[in-house]
Protein backbone atom coordinates (compact mmCIF):
# COMPACT_ATOMS: atom_id res chain seq x y z
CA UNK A 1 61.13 -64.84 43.74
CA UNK A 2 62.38 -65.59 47.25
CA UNK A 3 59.45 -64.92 50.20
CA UNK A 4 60.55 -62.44 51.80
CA UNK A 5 59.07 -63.40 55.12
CA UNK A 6 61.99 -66.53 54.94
CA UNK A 7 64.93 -64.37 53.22
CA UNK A 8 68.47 -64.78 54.16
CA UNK A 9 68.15 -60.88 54.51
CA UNK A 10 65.95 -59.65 57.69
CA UNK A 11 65.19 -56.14 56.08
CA UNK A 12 63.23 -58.31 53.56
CA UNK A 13 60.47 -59.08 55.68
CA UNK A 14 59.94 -54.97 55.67
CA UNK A 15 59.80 -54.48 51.40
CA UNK A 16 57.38 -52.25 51.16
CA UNK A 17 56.92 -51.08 54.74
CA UNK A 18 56.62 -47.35 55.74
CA UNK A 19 59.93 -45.96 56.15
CA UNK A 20 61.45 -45.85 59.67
CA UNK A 21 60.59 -42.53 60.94
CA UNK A 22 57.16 -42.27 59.57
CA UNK A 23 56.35 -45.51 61.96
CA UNK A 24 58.53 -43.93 64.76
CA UNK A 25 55.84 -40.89 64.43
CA UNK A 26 52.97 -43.60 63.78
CA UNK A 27 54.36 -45.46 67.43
CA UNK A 28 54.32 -42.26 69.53
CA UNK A 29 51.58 -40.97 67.88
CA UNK A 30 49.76 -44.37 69.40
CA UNK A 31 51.72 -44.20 72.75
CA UNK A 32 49.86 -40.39 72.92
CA UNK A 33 46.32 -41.39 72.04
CA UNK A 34 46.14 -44.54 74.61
CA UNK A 35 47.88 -42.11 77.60
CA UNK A 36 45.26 -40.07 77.09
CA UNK A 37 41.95 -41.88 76.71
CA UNK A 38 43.54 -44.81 79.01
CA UNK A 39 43.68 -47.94 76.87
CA UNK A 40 45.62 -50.37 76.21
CA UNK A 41 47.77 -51.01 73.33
CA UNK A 42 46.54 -53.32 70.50
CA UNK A 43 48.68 -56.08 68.23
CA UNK A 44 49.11 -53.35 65.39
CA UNK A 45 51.14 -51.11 68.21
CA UNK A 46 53.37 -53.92 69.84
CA UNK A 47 54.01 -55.25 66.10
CA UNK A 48 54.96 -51.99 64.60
CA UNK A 49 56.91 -50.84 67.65
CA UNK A 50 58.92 -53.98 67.65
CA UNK A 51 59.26 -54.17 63.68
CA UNK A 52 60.66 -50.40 63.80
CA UNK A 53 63.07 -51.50 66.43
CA UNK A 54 64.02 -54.41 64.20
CA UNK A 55 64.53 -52.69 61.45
CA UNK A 56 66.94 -50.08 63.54
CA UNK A 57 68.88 -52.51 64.56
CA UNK A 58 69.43 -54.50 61.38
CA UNK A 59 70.96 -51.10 60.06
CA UNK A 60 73.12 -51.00 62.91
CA UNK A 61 74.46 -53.92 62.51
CA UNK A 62 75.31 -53.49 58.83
CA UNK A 63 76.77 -50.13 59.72
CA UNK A 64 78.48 -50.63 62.43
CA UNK A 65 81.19 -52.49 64.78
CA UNK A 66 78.89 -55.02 67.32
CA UNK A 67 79.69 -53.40 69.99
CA UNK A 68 78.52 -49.79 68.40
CA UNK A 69 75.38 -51.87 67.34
CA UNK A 70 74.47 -53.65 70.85
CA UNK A 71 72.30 -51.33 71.88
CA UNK A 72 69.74 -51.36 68.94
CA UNK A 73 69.82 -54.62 68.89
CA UNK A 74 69.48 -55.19 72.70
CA UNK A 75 66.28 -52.65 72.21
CA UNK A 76 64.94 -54.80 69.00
CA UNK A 77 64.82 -58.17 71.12
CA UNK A 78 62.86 -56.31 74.39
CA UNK A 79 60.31 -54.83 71.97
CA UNK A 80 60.21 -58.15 69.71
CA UNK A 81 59.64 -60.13 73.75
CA UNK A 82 57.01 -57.58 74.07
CA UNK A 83 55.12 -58.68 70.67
CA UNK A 84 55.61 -62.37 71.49
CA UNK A 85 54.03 -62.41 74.93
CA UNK A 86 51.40 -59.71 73.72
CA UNK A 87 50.60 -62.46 71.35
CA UNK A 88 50.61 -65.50 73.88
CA UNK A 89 48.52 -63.65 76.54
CA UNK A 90 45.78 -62.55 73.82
CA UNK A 91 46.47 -64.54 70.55
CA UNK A 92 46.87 -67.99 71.98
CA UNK A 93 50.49 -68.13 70.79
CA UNK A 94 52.32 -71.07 72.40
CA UNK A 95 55.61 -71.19 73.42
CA UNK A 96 55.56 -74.89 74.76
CA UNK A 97 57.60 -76.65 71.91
CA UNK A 98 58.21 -73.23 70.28
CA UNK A 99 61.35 -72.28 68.39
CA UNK A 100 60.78 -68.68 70.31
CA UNK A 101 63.72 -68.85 72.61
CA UNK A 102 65.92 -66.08 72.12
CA UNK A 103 65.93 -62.54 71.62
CA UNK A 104 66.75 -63.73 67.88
CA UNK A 105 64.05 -65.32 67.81
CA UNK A 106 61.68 -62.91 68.99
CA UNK A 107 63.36 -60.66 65.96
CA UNK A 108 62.70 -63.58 63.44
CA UNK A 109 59.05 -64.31 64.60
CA UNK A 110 58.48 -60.02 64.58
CA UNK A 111 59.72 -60.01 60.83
CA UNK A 112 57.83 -63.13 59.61
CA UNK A 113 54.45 -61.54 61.36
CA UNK A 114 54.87 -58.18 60.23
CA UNK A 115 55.32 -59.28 56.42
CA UNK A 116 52.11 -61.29 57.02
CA UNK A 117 50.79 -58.09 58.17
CA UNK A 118 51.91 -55.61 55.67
CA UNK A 119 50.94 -58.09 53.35
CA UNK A 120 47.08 -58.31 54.30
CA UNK A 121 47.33 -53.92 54.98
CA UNK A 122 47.64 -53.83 50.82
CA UNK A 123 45.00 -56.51 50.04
């Protein structure tokens, strides 16, 4: 059995995740909350935001022409930048000698730490 968290395939890394729109209603359901008692967003928010935005993209791209998909997948690498410096500033994550340089990058560290996560949310 292949780990999904290093599969040739990135929707791998989501087996087993909540499908797309529930975590687009779990995201803004989040983004509601914090507006209105005025904190900040947590890991869990930044990860799932950017993992949904992944996991848009990835369809994109196996649906349609690159140009058709930029878009999502110009979306997927802000909110996967978004996870990684969430997790630098607060998480200790270092970039200095990091394989986190591009926006695919950012996508491929998002799907390896969201498996982790979803992985732990069923233990």
């Amino acid at each position: 059995m292949t780990d999904a968290a290093h599969s040739t395939d990135p929707a791998a890394a989501y087996a087993g995740a909540p499908r797309v729109p529930a975590e687009i209603i779990w995201v803004l359901r989040q983004v509601r909350a914090t507006r209105s008692f005025g904190t900040a967003q947590g890991r869990d928010f930044w990860l799932r935001k950017a993992a949904v935005f992944d996991r848009i993209a990835i369809a994109e791209v196996a649906t349609y022409a690159p140009q058709a998909a930029a878009k999502a997948v110009e979306t997927a690498e802000a909110a996967a930048r978004r996870l990684v410096e969430y997790d630098a500033t607060h998480n200790g994550l270092s970039l200095r000698g990091s394989d986190i340089v591009t926006g695919e990058d950012c996508r491929v560290y998002v799907r390896r730490e969201y498996h982790a996560w979803n992985r732990a949310q069923t233990l």
